[in-house]
C-alpha atoms as a PDB file:
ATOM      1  CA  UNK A   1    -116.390 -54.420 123.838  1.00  0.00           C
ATOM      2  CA  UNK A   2    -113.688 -52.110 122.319  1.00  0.00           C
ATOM      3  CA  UNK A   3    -111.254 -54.758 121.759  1.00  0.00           C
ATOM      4  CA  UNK A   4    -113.775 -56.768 120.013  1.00  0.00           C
ATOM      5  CA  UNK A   5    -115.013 -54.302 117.652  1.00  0.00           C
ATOM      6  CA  UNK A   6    -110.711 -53.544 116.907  1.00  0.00           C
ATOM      7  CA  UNK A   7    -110.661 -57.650 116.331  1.00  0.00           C
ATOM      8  CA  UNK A   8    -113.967 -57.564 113.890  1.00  0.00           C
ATOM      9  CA  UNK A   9    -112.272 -54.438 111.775  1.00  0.00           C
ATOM     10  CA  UNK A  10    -108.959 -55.914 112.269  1.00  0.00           C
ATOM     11  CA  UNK A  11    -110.696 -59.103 110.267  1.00  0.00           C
ATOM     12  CA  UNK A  12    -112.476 -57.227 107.743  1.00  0.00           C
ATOM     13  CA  UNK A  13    -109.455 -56.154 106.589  1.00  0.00           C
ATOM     14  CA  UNK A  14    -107.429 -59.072 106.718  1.00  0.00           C
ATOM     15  CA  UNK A  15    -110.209 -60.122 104.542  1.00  0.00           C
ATOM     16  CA  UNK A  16    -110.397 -57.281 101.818  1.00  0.00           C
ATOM     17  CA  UNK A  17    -105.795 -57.598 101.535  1.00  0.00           C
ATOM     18  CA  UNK A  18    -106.481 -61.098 101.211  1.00  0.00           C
ATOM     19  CA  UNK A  19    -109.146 -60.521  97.928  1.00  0.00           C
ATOM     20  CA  UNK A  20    -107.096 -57.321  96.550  1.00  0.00           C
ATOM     21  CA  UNK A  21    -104.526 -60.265  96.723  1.00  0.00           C
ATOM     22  CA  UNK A  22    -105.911 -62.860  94.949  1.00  0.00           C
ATOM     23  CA  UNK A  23    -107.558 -60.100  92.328  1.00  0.00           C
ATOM     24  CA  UNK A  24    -104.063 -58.747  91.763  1.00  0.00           C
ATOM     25  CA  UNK A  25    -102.335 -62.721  90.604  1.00  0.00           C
ATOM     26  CA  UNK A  26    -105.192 -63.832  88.963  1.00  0.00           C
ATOM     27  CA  UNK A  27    -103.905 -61.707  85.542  1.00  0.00           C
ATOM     28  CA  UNK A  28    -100.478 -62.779  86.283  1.00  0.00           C
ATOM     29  CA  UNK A  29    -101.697 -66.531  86.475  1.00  0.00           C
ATOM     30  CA  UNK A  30    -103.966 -65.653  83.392  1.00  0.00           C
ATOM     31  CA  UNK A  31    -100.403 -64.636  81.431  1.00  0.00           C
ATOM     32  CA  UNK A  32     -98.706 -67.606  82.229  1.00  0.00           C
ATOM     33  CA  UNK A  33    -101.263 -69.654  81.264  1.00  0.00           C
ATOM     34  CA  UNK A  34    -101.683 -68.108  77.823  1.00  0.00           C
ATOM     35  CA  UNK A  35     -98.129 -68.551  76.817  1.00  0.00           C
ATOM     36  CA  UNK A  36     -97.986 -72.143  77.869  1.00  0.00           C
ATOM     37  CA  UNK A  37    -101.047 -72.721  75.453  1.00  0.00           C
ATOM     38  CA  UNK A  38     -99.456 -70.716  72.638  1.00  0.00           C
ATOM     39  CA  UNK A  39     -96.512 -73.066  73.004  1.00  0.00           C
ATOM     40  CA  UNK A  40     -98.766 -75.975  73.378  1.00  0.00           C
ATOM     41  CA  UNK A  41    -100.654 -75.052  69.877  1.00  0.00           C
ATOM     42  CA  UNK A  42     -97.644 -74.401  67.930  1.00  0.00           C
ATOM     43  CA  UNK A  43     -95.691 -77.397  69.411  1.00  0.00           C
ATOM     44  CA  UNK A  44     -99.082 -79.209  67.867  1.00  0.00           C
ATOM     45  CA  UNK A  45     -99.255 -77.589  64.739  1.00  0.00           C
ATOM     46  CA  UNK A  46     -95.827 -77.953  63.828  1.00  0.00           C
ATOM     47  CA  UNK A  47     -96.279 -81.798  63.733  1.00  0.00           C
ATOM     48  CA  UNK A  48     -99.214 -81.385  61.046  1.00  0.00           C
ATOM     49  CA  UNK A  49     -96.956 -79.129  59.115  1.00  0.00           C
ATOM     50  CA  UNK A  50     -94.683 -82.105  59.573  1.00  0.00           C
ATOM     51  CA  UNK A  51     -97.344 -84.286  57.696  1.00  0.00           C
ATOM     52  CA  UNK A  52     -98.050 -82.493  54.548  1.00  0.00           C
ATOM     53  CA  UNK A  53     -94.482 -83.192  53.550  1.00  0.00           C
ATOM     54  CA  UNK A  54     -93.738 -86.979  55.372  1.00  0.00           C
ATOM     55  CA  UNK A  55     -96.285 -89.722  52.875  1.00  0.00           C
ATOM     56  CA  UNK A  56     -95.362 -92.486  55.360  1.00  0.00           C
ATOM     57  CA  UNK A  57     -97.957 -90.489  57.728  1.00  0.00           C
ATOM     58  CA  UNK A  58    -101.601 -92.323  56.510  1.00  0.00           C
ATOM     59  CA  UNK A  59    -104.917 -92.646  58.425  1.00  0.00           C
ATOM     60  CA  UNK A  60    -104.386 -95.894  58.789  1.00  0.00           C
ATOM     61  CA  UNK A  61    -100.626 -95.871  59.914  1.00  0.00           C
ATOM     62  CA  UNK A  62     -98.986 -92.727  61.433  1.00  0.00           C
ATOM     63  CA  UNK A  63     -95.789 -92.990  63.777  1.00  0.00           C
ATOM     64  CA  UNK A  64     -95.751 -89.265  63.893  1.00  0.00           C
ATOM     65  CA  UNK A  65     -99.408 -87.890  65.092  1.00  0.00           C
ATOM     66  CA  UNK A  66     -99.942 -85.358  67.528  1.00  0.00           C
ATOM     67  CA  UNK A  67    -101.217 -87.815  69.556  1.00  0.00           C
ATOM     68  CA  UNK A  68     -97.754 -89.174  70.180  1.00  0.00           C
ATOM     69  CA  UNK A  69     -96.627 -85.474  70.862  1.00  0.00           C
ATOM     70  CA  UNK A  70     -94.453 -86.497  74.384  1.00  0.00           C
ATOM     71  CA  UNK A  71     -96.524 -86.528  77.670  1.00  0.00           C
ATOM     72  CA  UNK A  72     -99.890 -86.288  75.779  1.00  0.00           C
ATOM     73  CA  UNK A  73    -102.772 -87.605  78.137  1.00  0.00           C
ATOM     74  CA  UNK A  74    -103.353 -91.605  77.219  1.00  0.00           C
ATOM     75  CA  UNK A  75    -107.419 -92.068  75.453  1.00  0.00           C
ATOM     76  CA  UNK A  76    -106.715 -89.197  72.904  1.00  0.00           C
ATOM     77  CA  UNK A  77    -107.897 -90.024  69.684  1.00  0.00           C
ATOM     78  CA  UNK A  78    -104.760 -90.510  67.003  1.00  0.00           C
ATOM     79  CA  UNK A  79    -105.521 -87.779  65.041  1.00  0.00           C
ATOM     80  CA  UNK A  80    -107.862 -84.378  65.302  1.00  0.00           C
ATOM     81  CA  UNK A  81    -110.710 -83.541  62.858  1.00  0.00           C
ATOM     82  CA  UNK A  82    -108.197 -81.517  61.498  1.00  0.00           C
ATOM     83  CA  UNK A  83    -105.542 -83.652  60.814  1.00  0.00           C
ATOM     84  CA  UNK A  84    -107.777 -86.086  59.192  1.00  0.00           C
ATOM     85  CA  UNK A  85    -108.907 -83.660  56.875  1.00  0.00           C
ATOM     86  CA  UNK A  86    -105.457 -82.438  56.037  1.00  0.00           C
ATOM     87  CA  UNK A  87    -104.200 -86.044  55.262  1.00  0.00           C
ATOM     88  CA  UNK A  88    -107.350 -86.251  52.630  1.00  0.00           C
ATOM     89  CA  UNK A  89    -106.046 -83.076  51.168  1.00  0.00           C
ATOM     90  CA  UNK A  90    -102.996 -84.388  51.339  1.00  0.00           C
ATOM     91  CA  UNK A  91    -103.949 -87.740  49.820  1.00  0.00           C
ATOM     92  CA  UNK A  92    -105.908 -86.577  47.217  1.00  0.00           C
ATOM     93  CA  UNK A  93    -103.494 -84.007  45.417  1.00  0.00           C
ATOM     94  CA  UNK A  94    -100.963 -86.472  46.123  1.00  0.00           C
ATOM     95  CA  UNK A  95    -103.113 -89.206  43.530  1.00  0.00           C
ATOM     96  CA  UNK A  96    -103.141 -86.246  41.567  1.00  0.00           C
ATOM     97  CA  UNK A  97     -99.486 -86.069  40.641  1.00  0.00           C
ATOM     98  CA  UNK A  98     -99.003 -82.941  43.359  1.00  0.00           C
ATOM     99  CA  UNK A  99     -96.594 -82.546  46.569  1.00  0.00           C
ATOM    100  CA  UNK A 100     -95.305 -80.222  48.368  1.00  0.00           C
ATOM    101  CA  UNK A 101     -91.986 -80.511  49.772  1.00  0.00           C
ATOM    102  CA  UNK A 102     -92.324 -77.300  52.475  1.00  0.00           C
ATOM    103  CA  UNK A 103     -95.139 -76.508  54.846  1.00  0.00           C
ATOM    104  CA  UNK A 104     -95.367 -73.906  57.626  1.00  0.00           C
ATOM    105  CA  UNK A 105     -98.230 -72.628  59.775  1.00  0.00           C
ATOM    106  CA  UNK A 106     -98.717 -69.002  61.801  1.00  0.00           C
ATOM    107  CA  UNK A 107    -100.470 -69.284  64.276  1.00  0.00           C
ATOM    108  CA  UNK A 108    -102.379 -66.809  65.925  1.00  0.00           C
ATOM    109  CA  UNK A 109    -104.218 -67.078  69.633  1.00  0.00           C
ATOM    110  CA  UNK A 110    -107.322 -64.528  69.547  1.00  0.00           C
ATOM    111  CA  UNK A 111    -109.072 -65.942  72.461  1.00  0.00           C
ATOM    112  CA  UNK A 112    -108.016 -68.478  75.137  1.00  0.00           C
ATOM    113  CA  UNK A 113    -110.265 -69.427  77.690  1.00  0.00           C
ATOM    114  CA  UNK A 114    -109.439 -71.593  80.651  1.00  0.00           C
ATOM    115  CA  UNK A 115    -112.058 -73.750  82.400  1.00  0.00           C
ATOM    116  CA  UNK A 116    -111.804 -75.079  86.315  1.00  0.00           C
ATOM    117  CA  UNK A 117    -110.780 -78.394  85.416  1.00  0.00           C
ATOM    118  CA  UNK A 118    -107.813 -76.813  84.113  1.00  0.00           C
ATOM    119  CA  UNK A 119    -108.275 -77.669  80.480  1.00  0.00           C
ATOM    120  CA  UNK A 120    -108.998 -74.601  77.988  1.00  0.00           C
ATOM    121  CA  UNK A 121    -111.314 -73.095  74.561  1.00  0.00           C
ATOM    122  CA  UNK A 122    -108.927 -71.468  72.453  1.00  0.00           C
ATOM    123  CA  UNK A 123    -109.877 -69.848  69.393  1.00  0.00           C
ATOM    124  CA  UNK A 124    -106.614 -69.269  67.013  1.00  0.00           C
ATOM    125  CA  UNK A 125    -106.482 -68.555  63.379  1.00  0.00           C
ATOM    126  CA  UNK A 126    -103.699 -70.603  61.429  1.00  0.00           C
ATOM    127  CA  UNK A 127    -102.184 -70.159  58.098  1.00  0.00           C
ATOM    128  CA  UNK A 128    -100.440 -72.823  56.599  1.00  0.00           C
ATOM    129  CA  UNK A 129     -98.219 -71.891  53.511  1.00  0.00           C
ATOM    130  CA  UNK A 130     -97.410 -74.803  51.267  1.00  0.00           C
ATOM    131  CA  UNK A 131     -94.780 -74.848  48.751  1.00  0.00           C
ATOM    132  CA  UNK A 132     -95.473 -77.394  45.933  1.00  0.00           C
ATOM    133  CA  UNK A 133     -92.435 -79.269  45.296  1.00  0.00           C
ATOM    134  CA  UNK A 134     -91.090 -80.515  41.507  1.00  0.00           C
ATOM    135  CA  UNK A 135     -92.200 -77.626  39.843  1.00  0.00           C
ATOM    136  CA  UNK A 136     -90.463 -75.940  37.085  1.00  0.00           C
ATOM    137  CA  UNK A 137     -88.713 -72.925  37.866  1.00  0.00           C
ATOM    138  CA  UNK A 138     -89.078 -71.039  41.222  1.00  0.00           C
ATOM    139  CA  UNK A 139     -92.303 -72.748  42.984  1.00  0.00           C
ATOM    140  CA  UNK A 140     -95.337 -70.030  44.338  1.00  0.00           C
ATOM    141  CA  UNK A 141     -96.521 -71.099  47.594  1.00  0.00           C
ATOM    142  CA  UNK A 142    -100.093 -71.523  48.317  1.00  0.00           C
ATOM    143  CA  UNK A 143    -101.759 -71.053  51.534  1.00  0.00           C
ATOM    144  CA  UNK A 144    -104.719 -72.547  53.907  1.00  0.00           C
ATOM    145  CA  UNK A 145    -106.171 -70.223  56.063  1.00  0.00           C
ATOM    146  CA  UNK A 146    -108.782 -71.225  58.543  1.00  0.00           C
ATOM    147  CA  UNK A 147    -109.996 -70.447  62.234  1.00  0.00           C
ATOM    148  CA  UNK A 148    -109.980 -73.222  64.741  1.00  0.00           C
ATOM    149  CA  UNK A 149    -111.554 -73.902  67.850  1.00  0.00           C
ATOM    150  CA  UNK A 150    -109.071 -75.835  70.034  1.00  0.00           C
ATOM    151  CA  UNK A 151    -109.481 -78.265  73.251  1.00  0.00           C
ATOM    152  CA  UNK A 152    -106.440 -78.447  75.416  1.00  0.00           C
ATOM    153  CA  UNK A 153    -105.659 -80.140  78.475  1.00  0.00           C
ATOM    154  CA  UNK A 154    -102.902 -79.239  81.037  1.00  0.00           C
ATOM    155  CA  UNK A 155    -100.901 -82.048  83.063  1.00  0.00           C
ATOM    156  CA  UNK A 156     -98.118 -80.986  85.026  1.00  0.00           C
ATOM    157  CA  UNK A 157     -98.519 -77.162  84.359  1.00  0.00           C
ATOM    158  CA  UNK A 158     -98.743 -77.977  80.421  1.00  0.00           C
ATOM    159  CA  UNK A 159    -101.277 -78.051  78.083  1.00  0.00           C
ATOM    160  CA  UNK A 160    -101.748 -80.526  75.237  1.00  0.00           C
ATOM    161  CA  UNK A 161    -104.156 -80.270  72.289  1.00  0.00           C
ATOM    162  CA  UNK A 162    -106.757 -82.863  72.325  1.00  0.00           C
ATOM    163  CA  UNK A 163    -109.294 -82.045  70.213  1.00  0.00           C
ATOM    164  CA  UNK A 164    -108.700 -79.299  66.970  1.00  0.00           C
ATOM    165  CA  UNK A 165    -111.911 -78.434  64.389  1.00  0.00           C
ATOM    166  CA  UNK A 166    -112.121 -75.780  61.391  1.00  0.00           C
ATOM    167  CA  UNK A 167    -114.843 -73.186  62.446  1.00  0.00           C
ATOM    168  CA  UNK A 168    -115.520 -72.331  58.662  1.00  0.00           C
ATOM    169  CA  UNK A 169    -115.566 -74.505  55.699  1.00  0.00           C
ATOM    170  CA  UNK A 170    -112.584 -73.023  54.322  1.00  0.00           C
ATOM    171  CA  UNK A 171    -110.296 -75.715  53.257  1.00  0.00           C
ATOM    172  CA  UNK A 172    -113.119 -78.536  54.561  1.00  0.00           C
ATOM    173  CA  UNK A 173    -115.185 -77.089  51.228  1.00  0.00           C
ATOM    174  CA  UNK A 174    -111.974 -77.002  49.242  1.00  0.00           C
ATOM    175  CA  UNK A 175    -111.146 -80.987  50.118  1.00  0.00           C
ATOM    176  CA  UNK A 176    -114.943 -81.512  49.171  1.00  0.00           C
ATOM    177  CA  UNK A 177    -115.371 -79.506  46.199  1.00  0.00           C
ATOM    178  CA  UNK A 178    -112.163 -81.452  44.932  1.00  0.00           C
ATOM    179  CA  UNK A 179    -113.285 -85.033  46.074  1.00  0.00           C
ATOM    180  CA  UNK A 180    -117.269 -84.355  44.750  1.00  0.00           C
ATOM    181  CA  UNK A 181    -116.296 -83.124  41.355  1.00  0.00           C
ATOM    182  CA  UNK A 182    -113.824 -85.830  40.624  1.00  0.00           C
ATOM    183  CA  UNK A 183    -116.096 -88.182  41.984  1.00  0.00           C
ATOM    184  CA  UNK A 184    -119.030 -87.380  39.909  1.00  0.00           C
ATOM    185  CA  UNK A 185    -116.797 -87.167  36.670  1.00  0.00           C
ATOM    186  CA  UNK A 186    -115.329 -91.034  37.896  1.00  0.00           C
ATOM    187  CA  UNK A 187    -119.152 -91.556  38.672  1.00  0.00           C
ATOM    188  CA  UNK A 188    -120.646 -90.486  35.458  1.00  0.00           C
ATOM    189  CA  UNK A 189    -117.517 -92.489  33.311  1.00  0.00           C
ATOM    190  CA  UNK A 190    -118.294 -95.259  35.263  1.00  0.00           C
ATOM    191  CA  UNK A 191    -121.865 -95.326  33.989  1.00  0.00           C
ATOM    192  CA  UNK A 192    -121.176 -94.536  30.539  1.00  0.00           C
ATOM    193  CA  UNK A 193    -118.417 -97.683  30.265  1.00  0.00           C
ATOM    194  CA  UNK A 194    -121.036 -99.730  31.914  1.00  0.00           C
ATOM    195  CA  UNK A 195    -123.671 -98.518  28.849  1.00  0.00           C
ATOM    196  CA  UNK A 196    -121.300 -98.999  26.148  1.00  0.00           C
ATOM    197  CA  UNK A 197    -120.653-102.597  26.864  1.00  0.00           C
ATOM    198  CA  UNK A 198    -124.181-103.597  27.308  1.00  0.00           C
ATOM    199  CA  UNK A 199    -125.774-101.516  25.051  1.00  0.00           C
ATOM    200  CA  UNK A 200    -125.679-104.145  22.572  1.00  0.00           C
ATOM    201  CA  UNK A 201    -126.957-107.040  24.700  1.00  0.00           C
ATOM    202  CA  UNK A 202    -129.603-105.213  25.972  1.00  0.00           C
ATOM    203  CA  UNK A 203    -130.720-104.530  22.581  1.00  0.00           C
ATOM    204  CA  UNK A 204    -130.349-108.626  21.846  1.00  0.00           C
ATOM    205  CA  UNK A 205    -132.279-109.258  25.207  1.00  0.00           C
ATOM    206  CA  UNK A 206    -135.639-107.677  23.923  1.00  0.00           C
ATOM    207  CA  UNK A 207    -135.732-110.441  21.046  1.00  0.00           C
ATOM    208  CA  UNK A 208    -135.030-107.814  18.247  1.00  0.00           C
ATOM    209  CA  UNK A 209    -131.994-109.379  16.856  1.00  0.00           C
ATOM    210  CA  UNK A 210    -130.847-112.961  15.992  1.00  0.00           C
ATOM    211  CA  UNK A 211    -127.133-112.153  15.000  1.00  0.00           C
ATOM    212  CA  UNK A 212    -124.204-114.097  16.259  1.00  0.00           C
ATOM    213  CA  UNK A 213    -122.797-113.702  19.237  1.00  0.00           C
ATOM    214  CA  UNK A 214    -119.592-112.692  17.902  1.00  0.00           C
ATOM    215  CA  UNK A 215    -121.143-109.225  16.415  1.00  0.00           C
ATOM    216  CA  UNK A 216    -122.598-108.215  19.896  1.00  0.00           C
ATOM    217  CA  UNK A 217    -119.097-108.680  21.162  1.00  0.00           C
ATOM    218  CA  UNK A 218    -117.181-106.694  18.751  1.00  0.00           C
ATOM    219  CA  UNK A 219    -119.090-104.046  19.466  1.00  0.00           C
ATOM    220  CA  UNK A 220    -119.253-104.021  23.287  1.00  0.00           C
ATOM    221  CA  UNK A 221    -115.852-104.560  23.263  1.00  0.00           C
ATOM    222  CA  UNK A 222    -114.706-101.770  21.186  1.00  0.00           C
ATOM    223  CA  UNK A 223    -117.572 -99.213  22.287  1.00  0.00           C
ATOM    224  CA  UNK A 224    -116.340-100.495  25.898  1.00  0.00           C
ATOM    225  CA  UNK A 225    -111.709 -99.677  25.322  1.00  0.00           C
ATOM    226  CA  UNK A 226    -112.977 -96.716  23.512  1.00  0.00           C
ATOM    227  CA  UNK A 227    -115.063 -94.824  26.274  1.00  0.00           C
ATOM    228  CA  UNK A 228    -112.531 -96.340  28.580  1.00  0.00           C
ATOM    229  CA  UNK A 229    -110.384 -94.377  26.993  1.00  0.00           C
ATOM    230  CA  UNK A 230    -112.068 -91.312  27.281  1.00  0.00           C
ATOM    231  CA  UNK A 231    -112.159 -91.598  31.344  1.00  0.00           C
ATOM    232  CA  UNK A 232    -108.154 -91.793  31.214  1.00  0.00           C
ATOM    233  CA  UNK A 233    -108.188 -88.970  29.373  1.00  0.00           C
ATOM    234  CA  UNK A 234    -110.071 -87.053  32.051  1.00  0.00           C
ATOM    235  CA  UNK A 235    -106.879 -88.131  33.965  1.00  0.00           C
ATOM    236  CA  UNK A 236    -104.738 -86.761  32.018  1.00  0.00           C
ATOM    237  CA  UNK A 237    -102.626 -83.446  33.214  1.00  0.00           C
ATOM    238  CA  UNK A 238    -103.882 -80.052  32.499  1.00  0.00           C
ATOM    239  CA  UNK A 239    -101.207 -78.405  30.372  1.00  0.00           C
ATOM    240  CA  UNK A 240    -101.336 -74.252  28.923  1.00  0.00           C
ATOM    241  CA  UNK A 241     -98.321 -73.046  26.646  1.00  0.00           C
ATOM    242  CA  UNK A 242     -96.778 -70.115  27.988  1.00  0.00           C
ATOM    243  CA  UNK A 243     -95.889 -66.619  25.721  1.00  0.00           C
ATOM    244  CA  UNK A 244     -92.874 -68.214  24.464  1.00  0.00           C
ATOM    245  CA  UNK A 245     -94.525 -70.938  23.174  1.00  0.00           C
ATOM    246  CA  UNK A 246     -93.559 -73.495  26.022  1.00  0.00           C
ATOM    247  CA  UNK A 247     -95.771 -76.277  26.938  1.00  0.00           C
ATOM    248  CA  UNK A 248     -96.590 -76.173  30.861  1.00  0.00           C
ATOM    249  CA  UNK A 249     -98.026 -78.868  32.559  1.00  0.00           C
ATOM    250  CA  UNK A 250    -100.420 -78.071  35.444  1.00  0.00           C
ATOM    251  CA  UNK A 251     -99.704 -80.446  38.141  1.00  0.00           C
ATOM    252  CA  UNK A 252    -103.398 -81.733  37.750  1.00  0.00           C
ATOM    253  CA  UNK A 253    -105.737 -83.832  36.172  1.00  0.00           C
ATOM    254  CA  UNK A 254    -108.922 -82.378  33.883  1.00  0.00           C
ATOM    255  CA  UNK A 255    -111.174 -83.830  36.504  1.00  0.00           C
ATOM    256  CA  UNK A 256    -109.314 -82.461  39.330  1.00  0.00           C
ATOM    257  CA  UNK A 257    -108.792 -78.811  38.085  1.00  0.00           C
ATOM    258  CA  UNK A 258    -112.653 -78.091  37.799  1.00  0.00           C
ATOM    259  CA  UNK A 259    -112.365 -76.367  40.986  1.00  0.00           C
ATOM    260  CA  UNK A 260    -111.376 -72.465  40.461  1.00  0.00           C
ATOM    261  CA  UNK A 261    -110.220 -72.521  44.118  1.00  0.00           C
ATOM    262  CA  UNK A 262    -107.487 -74.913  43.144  1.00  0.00           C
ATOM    263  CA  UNK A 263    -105.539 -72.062  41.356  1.00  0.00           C
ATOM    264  CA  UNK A 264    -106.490 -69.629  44.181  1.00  0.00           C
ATOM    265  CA  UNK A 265    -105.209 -71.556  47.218  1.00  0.00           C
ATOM    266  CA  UNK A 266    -102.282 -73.532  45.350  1.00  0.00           C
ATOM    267  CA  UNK A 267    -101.170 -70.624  43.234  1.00  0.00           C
ATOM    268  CA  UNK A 268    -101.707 -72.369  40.015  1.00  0.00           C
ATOM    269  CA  UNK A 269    -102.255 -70.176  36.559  1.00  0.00           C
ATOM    270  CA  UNK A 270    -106.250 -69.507  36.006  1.00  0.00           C
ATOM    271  CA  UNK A 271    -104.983 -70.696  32.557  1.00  0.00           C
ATOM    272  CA  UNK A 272    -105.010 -74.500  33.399  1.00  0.00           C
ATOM    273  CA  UNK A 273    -108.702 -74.252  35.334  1.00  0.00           C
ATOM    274  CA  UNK A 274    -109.630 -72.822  32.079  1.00  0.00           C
ATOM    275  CA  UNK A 275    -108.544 -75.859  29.635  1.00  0.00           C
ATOM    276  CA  UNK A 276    -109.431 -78.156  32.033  1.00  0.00           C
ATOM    277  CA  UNK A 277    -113.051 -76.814  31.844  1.00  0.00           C
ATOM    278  CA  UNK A 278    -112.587 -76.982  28.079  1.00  0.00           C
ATOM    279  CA  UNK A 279    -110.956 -80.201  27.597  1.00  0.00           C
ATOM    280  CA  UNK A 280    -113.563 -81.742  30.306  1.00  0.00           C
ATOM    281  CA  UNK A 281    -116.616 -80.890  27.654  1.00  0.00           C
ATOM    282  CA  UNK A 282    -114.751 -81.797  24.671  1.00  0.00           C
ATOM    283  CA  UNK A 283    -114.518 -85.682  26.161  1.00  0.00           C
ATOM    284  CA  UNK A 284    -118.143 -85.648  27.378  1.00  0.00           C
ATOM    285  CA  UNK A 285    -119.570 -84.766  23.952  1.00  0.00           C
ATOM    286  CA  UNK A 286    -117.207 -87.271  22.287  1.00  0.00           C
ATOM    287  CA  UNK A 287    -118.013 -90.151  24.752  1.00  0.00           C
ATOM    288  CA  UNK A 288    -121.741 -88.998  24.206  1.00  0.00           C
ATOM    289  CA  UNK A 289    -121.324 -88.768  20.211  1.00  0.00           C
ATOM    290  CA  UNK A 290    -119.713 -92.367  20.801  1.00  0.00           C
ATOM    291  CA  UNK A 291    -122.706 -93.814  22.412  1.00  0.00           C
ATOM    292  CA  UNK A 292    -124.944 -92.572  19.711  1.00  0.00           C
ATOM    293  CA  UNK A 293    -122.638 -94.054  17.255  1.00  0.00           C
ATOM    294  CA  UNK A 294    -122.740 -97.615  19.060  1.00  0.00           C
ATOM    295  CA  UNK A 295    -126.851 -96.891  19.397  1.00  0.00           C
ATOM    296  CA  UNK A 296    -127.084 -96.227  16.092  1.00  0.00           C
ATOM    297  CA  UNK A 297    -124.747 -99.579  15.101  1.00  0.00           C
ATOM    298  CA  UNK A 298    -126.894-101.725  17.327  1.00  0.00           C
ATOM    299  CA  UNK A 299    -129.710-100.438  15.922  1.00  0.00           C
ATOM    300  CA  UNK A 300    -128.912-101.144  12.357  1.00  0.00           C
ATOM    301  CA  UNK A 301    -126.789-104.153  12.452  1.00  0.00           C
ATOM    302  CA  UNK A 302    -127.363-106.564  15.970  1.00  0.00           C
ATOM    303  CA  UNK A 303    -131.046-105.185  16.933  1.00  0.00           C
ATOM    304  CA  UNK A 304    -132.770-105.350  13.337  1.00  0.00           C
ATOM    305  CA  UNK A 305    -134.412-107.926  11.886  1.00  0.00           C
ATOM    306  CA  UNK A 306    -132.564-110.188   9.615  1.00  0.00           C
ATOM    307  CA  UNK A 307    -132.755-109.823   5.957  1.00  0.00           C
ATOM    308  CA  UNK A 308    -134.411-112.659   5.348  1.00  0.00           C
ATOM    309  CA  UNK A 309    -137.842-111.619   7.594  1.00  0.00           C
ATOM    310  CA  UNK A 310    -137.917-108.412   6.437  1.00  0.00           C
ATOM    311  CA  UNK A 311    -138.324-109.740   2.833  1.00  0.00           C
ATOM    312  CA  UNK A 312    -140.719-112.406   4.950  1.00  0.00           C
ATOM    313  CA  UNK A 313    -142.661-109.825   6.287  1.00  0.00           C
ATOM    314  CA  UNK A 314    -143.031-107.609   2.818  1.00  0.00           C
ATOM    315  CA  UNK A 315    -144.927-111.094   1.512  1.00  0.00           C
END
């Protein structure tokens, strides 16, 4: 009986060296892990940094996506969330006359968390400073600064990012705030071309005017190079002049620098937000005074009755 109650203690604590054991290289397991995922999210996040600066990179053709990062598990999608949404950023400011010819990232790991399939949460915050290239003078570098929640997965004792989304609508506002306003100013151009050259024939259409053809024409066709016109100048690159009486030119269109975060996150003078904003109205009330103009034209000269049956009508 006494040799079995020695064996039963001698198990017991067999038992608790085994857990102190196993409680003592979980942290050190727990370290190793969290550098190999730092690595793993920088290795990443140097290949979008890669992107801002390489054009031949598109959604719809990209040799160099961090899905071809070497030994990444087969079934990933091409590109992250984020990546798309830096290649629209990239995209659009690129349509807009803008580049940047240096980008890097920090990266910083606040919380990793591994899961029992061996895959892991992370939750980093990355800056990415961008330098605009072909400016004049010494360029100021911008910056994107966002938090990310990150899905990795680990093959062979390494981890590889598969999935990467912004948790606040940082630069995903910025792209939208950028794409919306220029879209509603391409939107609203769109409509007013559209108006000028049938303005004219829809006047003709409810029977008010017998003119020739040749006057409707004239007019729809001028009324319609004129306000198309106007939308290219909406194009057209913000420009301040300096204290020494230097012109400047903004990097950006009217349309495009509507957005006061533009001169925030790129760096850009508050100066050319300002014009654009002024410039911007300027053209609206012109293409609006034009459309008056061609109402009052129409009105007066396609739309009104002839000569002749007014003097009928006087009888």
């Amino acid at each position: 009986m006494k040799h079995k109650i020695l064996a039963l203690c001698g198990l017991i604590l067999m038992c608790y060296a085994c857990s102190l054991s196993t409680a003592t290289a979980a942290p050190q397991s727990a370290t190793t892990d969290n550098a190999a995922i730092t690595t793993a999210v920088k290795t990443y996040q140097s290949v979008l940094d890669a992107q801002w600066t390489n054009t031949s990179c598109t959604l719809s053709r990209c040799l160099s996506s961090s899905s071809r990062i070497v030994g990444t598990p087969a079934g990933r999608d091409t590109f992250t969330q984020v990546e798309r949404e830096n290649l629209k950023i990239r995209d659009e400011l690129l349509a807009d006359g803008t580049w940047f010819a240096v980008a890097k990232s920090d990266v910083t790991i606040t919380q990793a968390t591994p899961q029992p399939d061996g895959s892991a949460f992370v939750i980093a915050t990355i800056t990415t400073t961008l330098t605009e290239g072909g400016k004049d003078g010494k360029p100021t570098p911008g910056n994107l600064s966002d938090a990310h929640t990150i899905t990795l997965k680990q093959v062979d004792g390494k981890y590889y990012v598969m999935a990467d989304i912004r948790n606040d609508s940082g630069s995903t506002s910025f792209l939208s705030s950028i794409t919306i306003k220029g879209q509603i100013v391409t939107y609203v151009f769109i409509g007013l071309v559209a108006l000028a050259a049938l303005l004219p024939w829809l006047a003709a259409f409810r029977g008010r005017g017998k003119h020739p053809i040749e006057n409707k024409l004239f007019v729809s066709l001028t009324s319609t190079l004129v306000m198309t016109y106007m939308w290219w100048l909406t194009r057209n690159h913000a420009h301040v002049t300096g204290v020494n009486g230097a012109r400047r030119v903004c990097k950006g269109s009217y349309s495009f620098m509507l957005n006061p975060r533009v001169a925030k996150i790129l760096s850009w003078s508050n100066d050319c937000i300002t014009h654009s904003w002024v410039a911007m109205v300027l053209i609206t009330a012109a293409a609006l005074a034009l459309l008056f103009l061609e109402l009052w034209v129409t009105r007066r000269y396609i739309a009104a009755p002839s000569v002749a049956k007014r003097v009928a009508r006087r009888r």
